[in-house]
N, C-alpha and C. Protein backbone atom coordinates (compact mmCIF):
# COMPACT_ATOMS: atom_id res chain seq x y z
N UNK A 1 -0.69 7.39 21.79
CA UNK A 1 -0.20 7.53 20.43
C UNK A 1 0.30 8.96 20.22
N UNK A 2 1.37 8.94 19.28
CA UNK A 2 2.16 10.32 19.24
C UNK A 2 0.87 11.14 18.32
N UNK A 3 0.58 12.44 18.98
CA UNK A 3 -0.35 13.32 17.84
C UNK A 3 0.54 14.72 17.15
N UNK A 4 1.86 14.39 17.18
CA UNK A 4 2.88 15.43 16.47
C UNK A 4 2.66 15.25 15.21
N UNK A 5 2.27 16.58 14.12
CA UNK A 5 2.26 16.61 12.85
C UNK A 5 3.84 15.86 12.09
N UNK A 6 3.54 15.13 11.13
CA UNK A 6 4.36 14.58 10.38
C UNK A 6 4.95 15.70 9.07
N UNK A 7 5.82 15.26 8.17
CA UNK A 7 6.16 15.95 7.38
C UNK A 7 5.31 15.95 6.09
N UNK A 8 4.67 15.08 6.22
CA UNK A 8 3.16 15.51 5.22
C UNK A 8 1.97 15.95 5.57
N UNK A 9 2.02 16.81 6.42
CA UNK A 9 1.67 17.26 6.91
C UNK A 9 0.14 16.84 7.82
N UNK A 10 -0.01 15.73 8.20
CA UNK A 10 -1.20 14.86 8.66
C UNK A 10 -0.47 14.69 10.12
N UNK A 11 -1.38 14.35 10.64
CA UNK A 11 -0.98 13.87 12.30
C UNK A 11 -0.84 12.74 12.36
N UNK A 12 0.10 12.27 13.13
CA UNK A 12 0.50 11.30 13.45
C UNK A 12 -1.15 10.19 14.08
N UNK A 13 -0.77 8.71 14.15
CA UNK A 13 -2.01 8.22 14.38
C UNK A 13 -3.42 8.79 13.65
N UNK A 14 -2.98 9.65 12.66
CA UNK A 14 -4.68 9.69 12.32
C UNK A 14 -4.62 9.09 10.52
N UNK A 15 -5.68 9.02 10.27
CA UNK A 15 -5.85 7.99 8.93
C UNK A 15 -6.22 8.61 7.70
N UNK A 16 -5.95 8.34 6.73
CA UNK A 16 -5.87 8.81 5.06
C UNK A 16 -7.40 8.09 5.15
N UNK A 17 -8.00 9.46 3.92
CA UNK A 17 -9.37 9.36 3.62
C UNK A 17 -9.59 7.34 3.10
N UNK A 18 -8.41 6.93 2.16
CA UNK A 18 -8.16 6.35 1.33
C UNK A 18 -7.69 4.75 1.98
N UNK A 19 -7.28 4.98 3.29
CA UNK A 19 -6.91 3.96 4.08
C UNK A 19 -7.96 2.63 4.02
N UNK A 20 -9.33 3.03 4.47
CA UNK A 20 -10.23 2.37 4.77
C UNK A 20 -10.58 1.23 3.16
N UNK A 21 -10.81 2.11 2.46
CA UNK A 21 -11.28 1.45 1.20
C UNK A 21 -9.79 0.66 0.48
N UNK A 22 -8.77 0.62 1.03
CA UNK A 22 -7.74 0.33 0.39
C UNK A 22 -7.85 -1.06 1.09
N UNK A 23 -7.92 -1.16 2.52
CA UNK A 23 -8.00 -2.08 3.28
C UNK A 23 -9.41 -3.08 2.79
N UNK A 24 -10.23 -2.37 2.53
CA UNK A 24 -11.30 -3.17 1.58
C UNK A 24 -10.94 -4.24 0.88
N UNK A 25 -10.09 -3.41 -0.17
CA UNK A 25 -9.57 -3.96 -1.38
C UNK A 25 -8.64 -5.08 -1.22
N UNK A 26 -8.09 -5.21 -0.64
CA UNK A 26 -6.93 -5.85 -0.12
C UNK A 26 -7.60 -6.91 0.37
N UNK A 27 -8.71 -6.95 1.16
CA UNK A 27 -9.23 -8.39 1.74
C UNK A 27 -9.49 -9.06 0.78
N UNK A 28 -10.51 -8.09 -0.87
CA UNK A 28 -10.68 -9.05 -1.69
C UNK A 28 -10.43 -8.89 -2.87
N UNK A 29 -9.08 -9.56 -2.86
CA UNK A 29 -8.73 -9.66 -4.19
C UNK A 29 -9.00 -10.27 -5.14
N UNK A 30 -8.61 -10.00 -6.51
CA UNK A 30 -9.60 -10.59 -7.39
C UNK A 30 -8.11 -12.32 -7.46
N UNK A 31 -8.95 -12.97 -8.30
CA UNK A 31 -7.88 -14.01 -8.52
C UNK A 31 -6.70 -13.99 -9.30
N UNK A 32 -6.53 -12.74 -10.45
CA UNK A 32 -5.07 -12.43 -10.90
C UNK A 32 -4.28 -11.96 -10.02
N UNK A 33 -5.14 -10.95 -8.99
CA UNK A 33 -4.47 -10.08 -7.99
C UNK A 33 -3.44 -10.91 -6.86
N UNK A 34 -4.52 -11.98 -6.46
CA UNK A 34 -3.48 -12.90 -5.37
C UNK A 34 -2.65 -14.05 -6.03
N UNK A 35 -2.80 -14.06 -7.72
CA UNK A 35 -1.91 -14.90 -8.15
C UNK A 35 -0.25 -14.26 -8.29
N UNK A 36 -0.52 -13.29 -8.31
CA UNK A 36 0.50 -11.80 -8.80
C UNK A 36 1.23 -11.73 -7.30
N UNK A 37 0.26 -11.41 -6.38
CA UNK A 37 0.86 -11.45 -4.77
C UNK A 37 1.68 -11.91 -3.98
N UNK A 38 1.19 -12.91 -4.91
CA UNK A 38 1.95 -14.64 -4.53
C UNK A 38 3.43 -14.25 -4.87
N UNK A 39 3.67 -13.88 -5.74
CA UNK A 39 4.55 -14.13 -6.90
C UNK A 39 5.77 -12.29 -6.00
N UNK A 40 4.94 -11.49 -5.67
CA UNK A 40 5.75 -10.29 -5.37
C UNK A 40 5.88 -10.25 -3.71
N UNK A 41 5.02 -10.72 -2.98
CA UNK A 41 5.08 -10.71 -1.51
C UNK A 41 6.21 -11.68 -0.72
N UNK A 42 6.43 -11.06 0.13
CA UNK A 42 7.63 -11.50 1.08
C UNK A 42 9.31 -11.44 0.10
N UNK A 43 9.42 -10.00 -0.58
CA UNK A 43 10.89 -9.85 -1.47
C UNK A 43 11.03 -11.23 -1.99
N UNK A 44 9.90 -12.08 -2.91
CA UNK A 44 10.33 -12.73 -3.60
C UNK A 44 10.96 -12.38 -5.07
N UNK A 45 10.82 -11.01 -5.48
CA UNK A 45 11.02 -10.83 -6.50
C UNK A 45 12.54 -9.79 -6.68
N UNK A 46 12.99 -10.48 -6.61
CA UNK A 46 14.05 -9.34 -6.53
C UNK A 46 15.24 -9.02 -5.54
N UNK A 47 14.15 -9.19 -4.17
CA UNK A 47 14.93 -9.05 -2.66
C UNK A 47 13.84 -7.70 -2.71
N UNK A 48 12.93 -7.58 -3.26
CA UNK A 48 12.10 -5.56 -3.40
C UNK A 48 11.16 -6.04 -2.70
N UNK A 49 10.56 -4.96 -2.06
CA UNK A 49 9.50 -5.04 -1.11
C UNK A 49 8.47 -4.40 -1.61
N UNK A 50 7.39 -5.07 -1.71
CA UNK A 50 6.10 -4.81 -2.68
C UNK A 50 4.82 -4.30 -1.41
N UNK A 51 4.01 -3.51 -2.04
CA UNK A 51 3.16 -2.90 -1.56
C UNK A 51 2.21 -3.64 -2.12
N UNK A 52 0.70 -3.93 -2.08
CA UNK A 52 -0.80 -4.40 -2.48
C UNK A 52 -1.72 -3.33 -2.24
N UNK A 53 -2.17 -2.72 -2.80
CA UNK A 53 -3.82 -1.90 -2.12
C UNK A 53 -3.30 -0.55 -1.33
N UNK A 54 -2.55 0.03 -2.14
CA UNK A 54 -1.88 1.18 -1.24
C UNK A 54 -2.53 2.94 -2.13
N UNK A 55 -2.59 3.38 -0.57
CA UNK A 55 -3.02 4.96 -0.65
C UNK A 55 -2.09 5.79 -1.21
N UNK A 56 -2.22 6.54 -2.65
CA UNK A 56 -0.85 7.18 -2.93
C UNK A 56 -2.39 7.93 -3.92
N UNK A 57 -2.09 9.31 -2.86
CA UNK A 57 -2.88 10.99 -2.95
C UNK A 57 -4.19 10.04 -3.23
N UNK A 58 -4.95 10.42 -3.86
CA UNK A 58 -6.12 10.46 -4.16
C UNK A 58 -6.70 9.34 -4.31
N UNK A 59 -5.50 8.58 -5.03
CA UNK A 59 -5.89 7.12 -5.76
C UNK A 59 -5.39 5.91 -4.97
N UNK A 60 -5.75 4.48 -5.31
CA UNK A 60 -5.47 3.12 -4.77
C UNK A 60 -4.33 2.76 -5.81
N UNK A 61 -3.38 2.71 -5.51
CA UNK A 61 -2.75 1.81 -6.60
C UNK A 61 -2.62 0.07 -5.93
N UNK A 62 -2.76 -0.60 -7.32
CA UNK A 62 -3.00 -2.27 -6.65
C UNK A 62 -1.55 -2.57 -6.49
N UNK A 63 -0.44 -2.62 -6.83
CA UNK A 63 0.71 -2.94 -6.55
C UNK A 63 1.86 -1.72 -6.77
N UNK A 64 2.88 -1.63 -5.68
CA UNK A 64 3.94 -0.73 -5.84
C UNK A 64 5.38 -1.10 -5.47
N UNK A 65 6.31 -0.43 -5.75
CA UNK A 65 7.79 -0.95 -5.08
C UNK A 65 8.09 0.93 -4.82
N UNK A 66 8.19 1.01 -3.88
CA UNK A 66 8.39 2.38 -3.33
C UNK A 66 9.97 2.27 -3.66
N UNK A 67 10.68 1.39 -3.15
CA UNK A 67 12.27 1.23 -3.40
C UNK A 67 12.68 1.87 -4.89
N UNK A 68 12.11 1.48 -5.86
CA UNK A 68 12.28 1.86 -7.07
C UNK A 68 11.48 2.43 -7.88
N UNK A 69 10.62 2.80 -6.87
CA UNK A 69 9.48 4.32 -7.67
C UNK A 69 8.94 3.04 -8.21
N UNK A 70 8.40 2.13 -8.36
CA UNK A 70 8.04 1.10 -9.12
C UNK A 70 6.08 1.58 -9.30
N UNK A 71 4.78 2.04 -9.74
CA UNK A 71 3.74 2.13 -9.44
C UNK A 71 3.18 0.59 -10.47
């Protein structure tokens, strides 16, 4: 695995404090969460590509569209 620093300054292959517990979250979603999922996963919405349970700085956000700054 490449261990060259990235431009955010983290190394390549290594993991956000935030990774682990995000991945938590993501296994269990609550039942609005995977009704919502349903509904945004695989560019059904739009043709936009949706995020679930994602690391952004400090915090988890439950859904995102990076394409359109969407949090």
């Amino acid at each position: 695995m490449d261990r060259r620093e990235t431009t955010s300054g983290r190394i390549r292959g290594t993991r956000r404090e935030g990774d682990g517990m995000a991945r938590v979250l993501r296994q269990h979603m609550t039942p609005a969460e995977a009704l919502l999922w349903e509904s945004l996963r695989a560019r059904r919405l739009a043709g936009l590509k949706f995020r679930r349970q994602h690391p952004l700085g400090p915090y988890i956000v439950d859904f995102c569209c990076p394409e359109i700054r969407l949090i």
